[in-house]
C-alpha atoms as a PDB file:
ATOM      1  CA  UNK A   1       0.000   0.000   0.000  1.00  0.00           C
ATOM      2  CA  UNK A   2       1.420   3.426  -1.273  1.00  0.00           C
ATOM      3  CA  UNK A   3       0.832   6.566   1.252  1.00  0.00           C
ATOM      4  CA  UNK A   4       1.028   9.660  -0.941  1.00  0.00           C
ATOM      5  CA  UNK A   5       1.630  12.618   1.285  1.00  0.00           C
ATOM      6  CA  UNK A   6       3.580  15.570   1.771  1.00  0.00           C
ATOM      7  CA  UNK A   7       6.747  15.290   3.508  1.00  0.00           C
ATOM      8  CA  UNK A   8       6.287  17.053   6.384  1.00  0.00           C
ATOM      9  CA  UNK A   9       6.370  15.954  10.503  1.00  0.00           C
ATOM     10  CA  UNK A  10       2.562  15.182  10.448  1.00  0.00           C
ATOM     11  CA  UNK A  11       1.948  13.471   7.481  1.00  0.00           C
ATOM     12  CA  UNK A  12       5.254  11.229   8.042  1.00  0.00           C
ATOM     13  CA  UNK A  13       3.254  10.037  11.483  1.00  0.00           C
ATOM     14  CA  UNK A  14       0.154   9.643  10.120  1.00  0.00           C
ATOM     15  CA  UNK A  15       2.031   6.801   8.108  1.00  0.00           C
ATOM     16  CA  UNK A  16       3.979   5.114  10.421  1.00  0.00           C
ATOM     17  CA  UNK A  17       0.630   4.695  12.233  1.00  0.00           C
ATOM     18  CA  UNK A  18      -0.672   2.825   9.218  1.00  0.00           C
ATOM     19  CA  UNK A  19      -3.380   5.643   8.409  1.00  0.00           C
ATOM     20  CA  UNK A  20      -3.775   5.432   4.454  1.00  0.00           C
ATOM     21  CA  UNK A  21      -4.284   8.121   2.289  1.00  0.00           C
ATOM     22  CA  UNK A  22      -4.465   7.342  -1.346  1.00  0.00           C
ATOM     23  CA  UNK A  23      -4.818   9.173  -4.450  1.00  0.00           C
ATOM     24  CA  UNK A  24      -4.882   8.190  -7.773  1.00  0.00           C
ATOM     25  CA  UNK A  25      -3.459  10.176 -10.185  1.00  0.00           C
ATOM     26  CA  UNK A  26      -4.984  10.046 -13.678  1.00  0.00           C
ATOM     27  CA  UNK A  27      -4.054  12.666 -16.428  1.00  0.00           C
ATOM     28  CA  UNK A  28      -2.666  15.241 -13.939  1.00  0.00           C
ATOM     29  CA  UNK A  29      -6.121  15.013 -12.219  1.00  0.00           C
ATOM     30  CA  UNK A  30      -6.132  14.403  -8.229  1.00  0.00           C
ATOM     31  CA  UNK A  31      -9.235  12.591  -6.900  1.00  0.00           C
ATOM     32  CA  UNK A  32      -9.608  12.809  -3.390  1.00  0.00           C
ATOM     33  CA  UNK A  33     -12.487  15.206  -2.833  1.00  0.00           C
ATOM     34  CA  UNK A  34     -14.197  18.035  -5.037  1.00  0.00           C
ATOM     35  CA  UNK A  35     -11.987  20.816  -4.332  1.00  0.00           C
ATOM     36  CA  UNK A  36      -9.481  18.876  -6.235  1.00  0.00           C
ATOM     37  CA  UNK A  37      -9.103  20.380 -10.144  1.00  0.00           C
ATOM     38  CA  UNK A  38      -7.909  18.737 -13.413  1.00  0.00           C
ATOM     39  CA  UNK A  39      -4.427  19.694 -14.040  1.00  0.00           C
ATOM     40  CA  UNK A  40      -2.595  20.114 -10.850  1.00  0.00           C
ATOM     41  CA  UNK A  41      -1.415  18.084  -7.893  1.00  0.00           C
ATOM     42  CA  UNK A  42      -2.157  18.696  -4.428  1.00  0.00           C
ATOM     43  CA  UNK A  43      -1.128  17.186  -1.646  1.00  0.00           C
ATOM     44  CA  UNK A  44      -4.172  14.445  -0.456  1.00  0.00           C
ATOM     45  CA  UNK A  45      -4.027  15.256   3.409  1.00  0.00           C
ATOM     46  CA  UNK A  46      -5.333  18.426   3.125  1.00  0.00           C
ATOM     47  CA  UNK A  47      -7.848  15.936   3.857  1.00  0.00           C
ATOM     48  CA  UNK A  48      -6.666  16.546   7.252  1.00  0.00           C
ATOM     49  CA  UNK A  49      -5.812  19.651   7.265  1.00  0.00           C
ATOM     50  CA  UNK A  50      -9.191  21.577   6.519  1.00  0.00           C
ATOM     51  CA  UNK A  51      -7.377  25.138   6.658  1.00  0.00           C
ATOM     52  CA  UNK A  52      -4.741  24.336   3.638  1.00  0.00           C
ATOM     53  CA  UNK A  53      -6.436  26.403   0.461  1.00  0.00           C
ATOM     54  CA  UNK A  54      -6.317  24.716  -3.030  1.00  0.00           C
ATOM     55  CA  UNK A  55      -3.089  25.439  -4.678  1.00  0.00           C
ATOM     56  CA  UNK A  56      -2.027  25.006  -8.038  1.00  0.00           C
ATOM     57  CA  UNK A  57       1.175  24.027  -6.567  1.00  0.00           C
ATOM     58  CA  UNK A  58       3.044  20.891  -7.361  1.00  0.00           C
ATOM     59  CA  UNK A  59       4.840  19.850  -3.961  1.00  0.00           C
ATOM     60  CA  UNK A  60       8.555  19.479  -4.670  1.00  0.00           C
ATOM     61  CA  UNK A  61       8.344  17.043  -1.559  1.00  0.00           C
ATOM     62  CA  UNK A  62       5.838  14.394  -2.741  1.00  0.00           C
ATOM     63  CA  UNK A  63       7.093  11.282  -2.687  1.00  0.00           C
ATOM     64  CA  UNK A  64       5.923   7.572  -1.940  1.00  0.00           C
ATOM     65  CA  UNK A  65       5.814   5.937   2.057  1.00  0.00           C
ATOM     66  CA  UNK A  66       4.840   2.588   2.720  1.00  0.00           C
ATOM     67  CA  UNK A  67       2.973   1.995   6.071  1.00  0.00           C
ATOM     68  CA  UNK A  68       6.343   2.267   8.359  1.00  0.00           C
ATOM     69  CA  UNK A  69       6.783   5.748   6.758  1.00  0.00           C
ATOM     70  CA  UNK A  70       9.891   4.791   5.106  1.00  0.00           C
ATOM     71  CA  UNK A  71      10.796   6.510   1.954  1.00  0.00           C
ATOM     72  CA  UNK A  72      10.327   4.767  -1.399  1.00  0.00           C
ATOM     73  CA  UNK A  73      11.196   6.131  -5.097  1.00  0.00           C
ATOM     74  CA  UNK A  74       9.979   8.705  -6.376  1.00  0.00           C
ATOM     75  CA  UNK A  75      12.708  11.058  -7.640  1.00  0.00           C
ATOM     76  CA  UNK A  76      12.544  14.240  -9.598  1.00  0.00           C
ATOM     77  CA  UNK A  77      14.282  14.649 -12.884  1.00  0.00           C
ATOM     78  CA  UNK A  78      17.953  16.409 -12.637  1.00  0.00           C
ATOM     79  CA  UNK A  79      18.417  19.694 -14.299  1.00  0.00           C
ATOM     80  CA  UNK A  80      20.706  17.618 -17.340  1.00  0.00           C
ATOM     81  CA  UNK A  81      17.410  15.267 -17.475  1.00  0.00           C
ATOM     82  CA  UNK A  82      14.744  17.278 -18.060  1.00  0.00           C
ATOM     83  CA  UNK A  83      16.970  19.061 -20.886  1.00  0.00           C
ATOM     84  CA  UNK A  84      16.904  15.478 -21.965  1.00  0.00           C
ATOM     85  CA  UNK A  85      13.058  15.487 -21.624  1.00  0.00           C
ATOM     86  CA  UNK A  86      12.330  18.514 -23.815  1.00  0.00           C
ATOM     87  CA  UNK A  87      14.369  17.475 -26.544  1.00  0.00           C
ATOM     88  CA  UNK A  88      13.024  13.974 -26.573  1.00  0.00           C
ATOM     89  CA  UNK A  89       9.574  16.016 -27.028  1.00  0.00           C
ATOM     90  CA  UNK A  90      10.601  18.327 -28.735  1.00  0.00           C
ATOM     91  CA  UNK A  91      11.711  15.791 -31.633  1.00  0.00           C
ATOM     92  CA  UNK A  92       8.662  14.330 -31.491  1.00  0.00           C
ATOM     93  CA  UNK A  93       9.754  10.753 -29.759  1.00  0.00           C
ATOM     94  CA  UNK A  94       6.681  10.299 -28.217  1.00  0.00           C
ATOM     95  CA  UNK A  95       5.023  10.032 -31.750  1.00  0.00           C
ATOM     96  CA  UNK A  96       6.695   6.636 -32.460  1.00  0.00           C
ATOM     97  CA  UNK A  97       7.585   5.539 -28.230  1.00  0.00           C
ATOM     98  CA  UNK A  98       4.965   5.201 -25.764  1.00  0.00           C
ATOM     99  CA  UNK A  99       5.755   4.872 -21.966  1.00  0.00           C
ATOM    100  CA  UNK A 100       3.490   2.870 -19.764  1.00  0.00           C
ATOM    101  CA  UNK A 101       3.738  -0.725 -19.558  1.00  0.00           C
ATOM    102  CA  UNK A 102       0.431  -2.276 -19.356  1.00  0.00           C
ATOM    103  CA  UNK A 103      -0.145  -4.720 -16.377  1.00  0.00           C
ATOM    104  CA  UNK A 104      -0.465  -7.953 -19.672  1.00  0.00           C
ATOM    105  CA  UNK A 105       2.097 -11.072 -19.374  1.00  0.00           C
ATOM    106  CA  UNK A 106       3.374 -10.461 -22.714  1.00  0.00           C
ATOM    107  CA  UNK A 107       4.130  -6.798 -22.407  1.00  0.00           C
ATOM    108  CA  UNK A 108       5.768  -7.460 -19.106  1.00  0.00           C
ATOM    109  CA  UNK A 109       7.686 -10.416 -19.996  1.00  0.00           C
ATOM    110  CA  UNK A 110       9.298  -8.239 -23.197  1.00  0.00           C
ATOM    111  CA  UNK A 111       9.347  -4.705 -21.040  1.00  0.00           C
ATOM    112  CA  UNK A 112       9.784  -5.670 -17.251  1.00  0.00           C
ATOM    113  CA  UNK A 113       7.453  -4.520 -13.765  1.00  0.00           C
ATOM    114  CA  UNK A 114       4.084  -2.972 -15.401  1.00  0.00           C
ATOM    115  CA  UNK A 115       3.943   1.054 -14.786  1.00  0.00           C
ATOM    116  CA  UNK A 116       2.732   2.374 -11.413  1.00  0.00           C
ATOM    117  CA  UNK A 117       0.614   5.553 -11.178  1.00  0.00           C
ATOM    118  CA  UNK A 118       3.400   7.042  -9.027  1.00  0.00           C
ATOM    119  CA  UNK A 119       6.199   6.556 -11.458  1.00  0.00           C
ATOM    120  CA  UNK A 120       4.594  10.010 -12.958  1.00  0.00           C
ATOM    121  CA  UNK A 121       4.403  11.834 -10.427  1.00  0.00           C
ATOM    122  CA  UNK A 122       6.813  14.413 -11.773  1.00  0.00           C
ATOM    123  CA  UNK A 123       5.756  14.389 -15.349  1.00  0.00           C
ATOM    124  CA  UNK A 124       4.609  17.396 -16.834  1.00  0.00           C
ATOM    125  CA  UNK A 125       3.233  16.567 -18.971  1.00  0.00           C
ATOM    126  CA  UNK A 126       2.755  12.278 -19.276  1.00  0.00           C
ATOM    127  CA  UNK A 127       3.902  10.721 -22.805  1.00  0.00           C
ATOM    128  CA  UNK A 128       2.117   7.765 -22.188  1.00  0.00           C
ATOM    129  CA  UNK A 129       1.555   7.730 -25.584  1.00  0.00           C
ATOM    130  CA  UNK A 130      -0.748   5.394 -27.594  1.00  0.00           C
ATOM    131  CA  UNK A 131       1.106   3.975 -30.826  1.00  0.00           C
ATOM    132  CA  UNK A 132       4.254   1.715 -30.878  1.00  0.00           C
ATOM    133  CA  UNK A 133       5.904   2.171 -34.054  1.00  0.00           C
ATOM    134  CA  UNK A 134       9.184   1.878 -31.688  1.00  0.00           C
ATOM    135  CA  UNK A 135       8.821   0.229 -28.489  1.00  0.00           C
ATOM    136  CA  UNK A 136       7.932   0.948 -25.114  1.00  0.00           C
ATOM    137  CA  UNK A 137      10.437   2.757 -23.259  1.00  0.00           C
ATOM    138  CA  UNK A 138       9.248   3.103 -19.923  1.00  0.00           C
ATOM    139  CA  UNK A 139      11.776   0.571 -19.111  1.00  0.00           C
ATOM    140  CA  UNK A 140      14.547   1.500 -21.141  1.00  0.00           C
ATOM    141  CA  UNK A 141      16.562   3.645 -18.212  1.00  0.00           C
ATOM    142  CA  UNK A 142      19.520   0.985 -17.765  1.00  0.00           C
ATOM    143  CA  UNK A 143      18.909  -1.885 -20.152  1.00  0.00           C
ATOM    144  CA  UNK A 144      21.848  -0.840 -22.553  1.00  0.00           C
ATOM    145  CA  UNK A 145      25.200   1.373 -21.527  1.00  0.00           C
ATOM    146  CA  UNK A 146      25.284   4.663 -22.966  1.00  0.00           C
ATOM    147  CA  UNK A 147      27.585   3.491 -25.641  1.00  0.00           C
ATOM    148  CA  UNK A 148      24.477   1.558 -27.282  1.00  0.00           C
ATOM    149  CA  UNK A 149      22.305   5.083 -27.229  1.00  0.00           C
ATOM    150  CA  UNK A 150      25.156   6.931 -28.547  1.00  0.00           C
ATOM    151  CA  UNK A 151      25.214   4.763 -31.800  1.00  0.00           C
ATOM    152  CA  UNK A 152      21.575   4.065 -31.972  1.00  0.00           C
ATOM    153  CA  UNK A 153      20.848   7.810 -32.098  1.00  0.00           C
ATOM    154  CA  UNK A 154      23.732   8.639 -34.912  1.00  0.00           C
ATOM    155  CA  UNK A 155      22.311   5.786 -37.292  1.00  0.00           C
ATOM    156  CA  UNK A 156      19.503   3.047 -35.760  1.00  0.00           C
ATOM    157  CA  UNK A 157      19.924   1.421 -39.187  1.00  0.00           C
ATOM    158  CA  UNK A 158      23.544   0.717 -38.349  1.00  0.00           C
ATOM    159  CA  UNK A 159      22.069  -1.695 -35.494  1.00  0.00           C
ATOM    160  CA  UNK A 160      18.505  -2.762 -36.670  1.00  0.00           C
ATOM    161  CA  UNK A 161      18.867  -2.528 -40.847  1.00  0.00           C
ATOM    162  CA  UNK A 162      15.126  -2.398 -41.033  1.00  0.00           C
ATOM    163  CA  UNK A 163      14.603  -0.014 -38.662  1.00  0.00           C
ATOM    164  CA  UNK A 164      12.457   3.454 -39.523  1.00  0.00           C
ATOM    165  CA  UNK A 165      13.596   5.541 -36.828  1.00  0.00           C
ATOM    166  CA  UNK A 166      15.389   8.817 -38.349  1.00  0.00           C
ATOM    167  CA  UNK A 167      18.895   9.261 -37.750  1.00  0.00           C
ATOM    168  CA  UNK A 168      19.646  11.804 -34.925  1.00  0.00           C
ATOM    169  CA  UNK A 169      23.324  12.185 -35.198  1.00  0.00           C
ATOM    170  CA  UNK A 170      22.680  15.981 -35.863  1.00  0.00           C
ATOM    171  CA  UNK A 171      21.829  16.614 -32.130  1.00  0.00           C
ATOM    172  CA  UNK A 172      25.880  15.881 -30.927  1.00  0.00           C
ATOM    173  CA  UNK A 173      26.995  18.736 -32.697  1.00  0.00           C
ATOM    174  CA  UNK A 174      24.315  20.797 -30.768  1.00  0.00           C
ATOM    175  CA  UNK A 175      25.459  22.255 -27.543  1.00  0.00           C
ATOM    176  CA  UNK A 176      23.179  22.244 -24.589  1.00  0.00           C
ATOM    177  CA  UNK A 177      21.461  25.334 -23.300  1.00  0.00           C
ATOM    178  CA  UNK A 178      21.176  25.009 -20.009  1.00  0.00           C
ATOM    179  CA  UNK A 179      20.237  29.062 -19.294  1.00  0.00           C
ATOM    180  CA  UNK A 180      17.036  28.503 -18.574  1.00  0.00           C
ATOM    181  CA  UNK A 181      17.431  24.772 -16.643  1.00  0.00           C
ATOM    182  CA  UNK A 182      16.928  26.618 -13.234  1.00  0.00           C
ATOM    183  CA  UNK A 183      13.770  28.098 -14.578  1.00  0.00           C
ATOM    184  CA  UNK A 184      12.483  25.139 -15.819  1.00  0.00           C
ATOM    185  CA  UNK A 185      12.701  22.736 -12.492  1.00  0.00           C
ATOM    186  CA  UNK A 186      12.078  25.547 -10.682  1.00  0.00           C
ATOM    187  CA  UNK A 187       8.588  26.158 -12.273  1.00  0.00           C
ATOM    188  CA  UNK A 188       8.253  22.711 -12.450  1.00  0.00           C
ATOM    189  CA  UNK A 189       8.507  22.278  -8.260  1.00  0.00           C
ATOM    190  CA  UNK A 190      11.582  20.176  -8.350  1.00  0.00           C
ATOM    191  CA  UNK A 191      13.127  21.872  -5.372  1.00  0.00           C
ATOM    192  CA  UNK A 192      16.094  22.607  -6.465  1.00  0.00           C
ATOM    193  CA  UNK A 193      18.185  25.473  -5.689  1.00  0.00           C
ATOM    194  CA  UNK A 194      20.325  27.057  -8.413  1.00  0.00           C
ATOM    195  CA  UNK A 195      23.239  25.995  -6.898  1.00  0.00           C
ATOM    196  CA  UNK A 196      21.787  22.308  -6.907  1.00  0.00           C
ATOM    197  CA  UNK A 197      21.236  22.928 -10.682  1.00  0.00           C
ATOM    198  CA  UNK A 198      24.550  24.163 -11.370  1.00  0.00           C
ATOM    199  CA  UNK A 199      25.922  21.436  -9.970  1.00  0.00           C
ATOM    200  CA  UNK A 200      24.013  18.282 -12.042  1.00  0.00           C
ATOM    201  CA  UNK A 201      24.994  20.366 -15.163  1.00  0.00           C
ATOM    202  CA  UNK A 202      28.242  20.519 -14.252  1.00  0.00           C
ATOM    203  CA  UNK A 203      28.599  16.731 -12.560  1.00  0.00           C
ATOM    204  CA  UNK A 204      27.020  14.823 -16.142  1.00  0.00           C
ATOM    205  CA  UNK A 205      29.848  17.455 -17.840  1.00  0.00           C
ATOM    206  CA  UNK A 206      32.076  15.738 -15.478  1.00  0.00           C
ATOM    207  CA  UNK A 207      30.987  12.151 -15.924  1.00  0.00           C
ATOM    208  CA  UNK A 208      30.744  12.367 -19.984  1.00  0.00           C
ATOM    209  CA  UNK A 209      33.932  14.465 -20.469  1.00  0.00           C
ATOM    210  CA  UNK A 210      36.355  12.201 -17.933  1.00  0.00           C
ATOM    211  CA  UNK A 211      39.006  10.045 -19.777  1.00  0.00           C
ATOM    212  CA  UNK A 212      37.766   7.007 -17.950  1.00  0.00           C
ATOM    213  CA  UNK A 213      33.817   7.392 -19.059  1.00  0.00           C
ATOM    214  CA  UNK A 214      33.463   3.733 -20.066  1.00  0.00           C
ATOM    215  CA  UNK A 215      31.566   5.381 -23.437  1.00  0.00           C
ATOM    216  CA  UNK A 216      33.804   7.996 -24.201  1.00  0.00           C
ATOM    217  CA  UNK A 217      35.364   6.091 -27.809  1.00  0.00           C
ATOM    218  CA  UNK A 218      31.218   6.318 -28.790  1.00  0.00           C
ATOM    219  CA  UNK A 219      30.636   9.533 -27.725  1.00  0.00           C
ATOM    220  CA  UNK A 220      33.849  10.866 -29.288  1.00  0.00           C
ATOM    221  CA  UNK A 221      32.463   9.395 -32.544  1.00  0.00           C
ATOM    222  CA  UNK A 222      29.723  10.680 -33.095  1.00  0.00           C
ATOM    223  CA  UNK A 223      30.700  14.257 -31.339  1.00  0.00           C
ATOM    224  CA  UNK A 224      32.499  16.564 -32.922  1.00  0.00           C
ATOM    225  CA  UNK A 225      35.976  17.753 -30.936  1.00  0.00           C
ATOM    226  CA  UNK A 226      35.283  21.662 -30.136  1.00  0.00           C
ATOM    227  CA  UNK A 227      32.325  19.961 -28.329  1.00  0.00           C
ATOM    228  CA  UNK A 228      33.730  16.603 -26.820  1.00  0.00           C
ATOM    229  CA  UNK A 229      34.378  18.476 -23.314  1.00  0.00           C
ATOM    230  CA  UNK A 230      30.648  20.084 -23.510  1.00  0.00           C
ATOM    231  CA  UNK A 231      27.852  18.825 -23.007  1.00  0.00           C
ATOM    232  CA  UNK A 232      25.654  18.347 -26.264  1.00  0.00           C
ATOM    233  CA  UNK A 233      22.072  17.888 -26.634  1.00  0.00           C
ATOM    234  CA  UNK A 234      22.658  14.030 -27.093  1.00  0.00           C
ATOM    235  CA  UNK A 235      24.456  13.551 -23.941  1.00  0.00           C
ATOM    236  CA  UNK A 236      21.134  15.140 -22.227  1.00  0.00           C
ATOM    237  CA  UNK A 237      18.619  13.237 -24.290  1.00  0.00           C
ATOM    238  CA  UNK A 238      20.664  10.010 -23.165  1.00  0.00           C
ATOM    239  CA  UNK A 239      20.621  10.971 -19.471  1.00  0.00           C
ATOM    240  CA  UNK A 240      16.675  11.449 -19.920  1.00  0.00           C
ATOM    241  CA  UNK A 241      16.754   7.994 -21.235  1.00  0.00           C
ATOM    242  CA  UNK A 242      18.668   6.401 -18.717  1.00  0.00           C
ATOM    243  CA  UNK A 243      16.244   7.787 -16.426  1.00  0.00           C
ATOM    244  CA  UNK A 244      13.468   6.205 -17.597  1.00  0.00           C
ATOM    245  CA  UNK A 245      12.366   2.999 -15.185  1.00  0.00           C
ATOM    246  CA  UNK A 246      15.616   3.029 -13.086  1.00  0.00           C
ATOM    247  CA  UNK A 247      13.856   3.780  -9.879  1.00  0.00           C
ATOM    248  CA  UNK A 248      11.296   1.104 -10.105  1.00  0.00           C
ATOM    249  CA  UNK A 249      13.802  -1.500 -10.986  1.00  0.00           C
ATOM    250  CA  UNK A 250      16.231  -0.354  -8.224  1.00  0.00           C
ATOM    251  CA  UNK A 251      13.058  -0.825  -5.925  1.00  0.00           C
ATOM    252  CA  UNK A 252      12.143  -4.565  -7.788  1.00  0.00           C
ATOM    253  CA  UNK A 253      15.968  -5.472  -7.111  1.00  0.00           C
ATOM    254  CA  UNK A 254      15.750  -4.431  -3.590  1.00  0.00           C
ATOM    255  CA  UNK A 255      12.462  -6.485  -2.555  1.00  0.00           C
END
């Protein structure tokens, strides 16, 4: 049983004591009483608290708690990821990917643990999508080292000859613009501080740049070499990627 609450003193005790409060989350709608409107979260114990006014205000601290009040997985995007996140829709990925794996054997035994409502918590806004002309990549975060994404992107023919996803090689010689990251999770209720943000951007930088980066003879390939210690707009659209499921396996491992 998930206990969706705010993160505060009160609502932490009100789930070690085993009091559930659940809320299902359907198309950015929150059901839990009439107040509630279409297109925003709220926290559900305001149940409890009858002086807490609707807000349109995502809360930066929602996250899961099982009945003990322990903390389960719910993470918001880094700064580097959500870059990753806007160019995947910007391109128009979610035309060809969806992202939900339906609770069926067949999808589950090709795509892993069915999608939880949860999982989407920070998603603004959902790409469930509805047609697989690629597949599902709600579980994709993981499954192959970066290497793989690096080559798919430049040329998926190179890897699946009858494959009809364009080639994306183009977005490697794009640097990242990352003036307005701060803006962006910020308005989106991450709660990050600039600082914070700075310092993702500047960590993945780190991590894709370093001699050691176990992908660095793929990336280099496929990057040109005034950009190979920047970050591009592939190495985000990879991090959003690897992203994608990682919690909810990380959670499956750990059970």
């Amino acid at each position: 049983t998930y206990v969706y609450l705010e993160s505060d003193y009160d609502c932490q005790e009100k789930a070690k004591s085993g009091r559930s409060i659940t809320v299902t989350l359907t198309n950015r709608s929150c059901h839990y009483g009439d107040h509630f409107k279409t297109g925003c979260f709220c926290c559900p114990c305001s149940r409890c608290h009858p002086d807490r006014q609707h807000s349109n205000r995502f809360y930066s601290s929602l996250h899961a708690f099982d009945a003990t009040g322990q903390q389960l997985y719910i993470k918001p995007y880094t700064a580097v990821e959500q870059e990753g996140r806007d160019i995947y829709m910007r391109e128009g990925c979610n035309n060809c990917h969806t992202q939900t794996v339906r609770p069926l054997r067949t999808e589950v035994l090709r795509y892993g643990e069915y999608s939880k409502p949860e999982e989407f918590a920070y998603d603004r806004p959902f790409l469930w999508g509805s047609r697989r002309t690629g597949p599902d990549l709600n579980r994709v975060g993981g499954k192959y080292p970066d290497s793989w994404h690096y080559k798919h992107l430049e040329s998926a023919q190179s890897m699946f000859e009858k494959s009809n996803m364009p080639p994306y090689g183009w977005l490697a010689k794009n640097r990242l613009d990352t003036g307005y990251s701060f803006k962006k999770t910020s308005t989106l209720g991450y709660g990050y501080t600039e600082s914070d943000v700075n310092q993702q951007i500047a960590q993945y930088r780190s991590t894709v740049t370093d001699e050691n980066y176990p992908s660095k003879e793929s990336r280099n390939k496929v990057t040109p070499p005034e950009l190979q210690k920047e970050l591009t707009e592939m190495d985000a659209l990879i991090a959003y990627l690897q992203k994608l499921g990682r919690d909810v396996k990380k959670v499956e491992a750990a059970k």
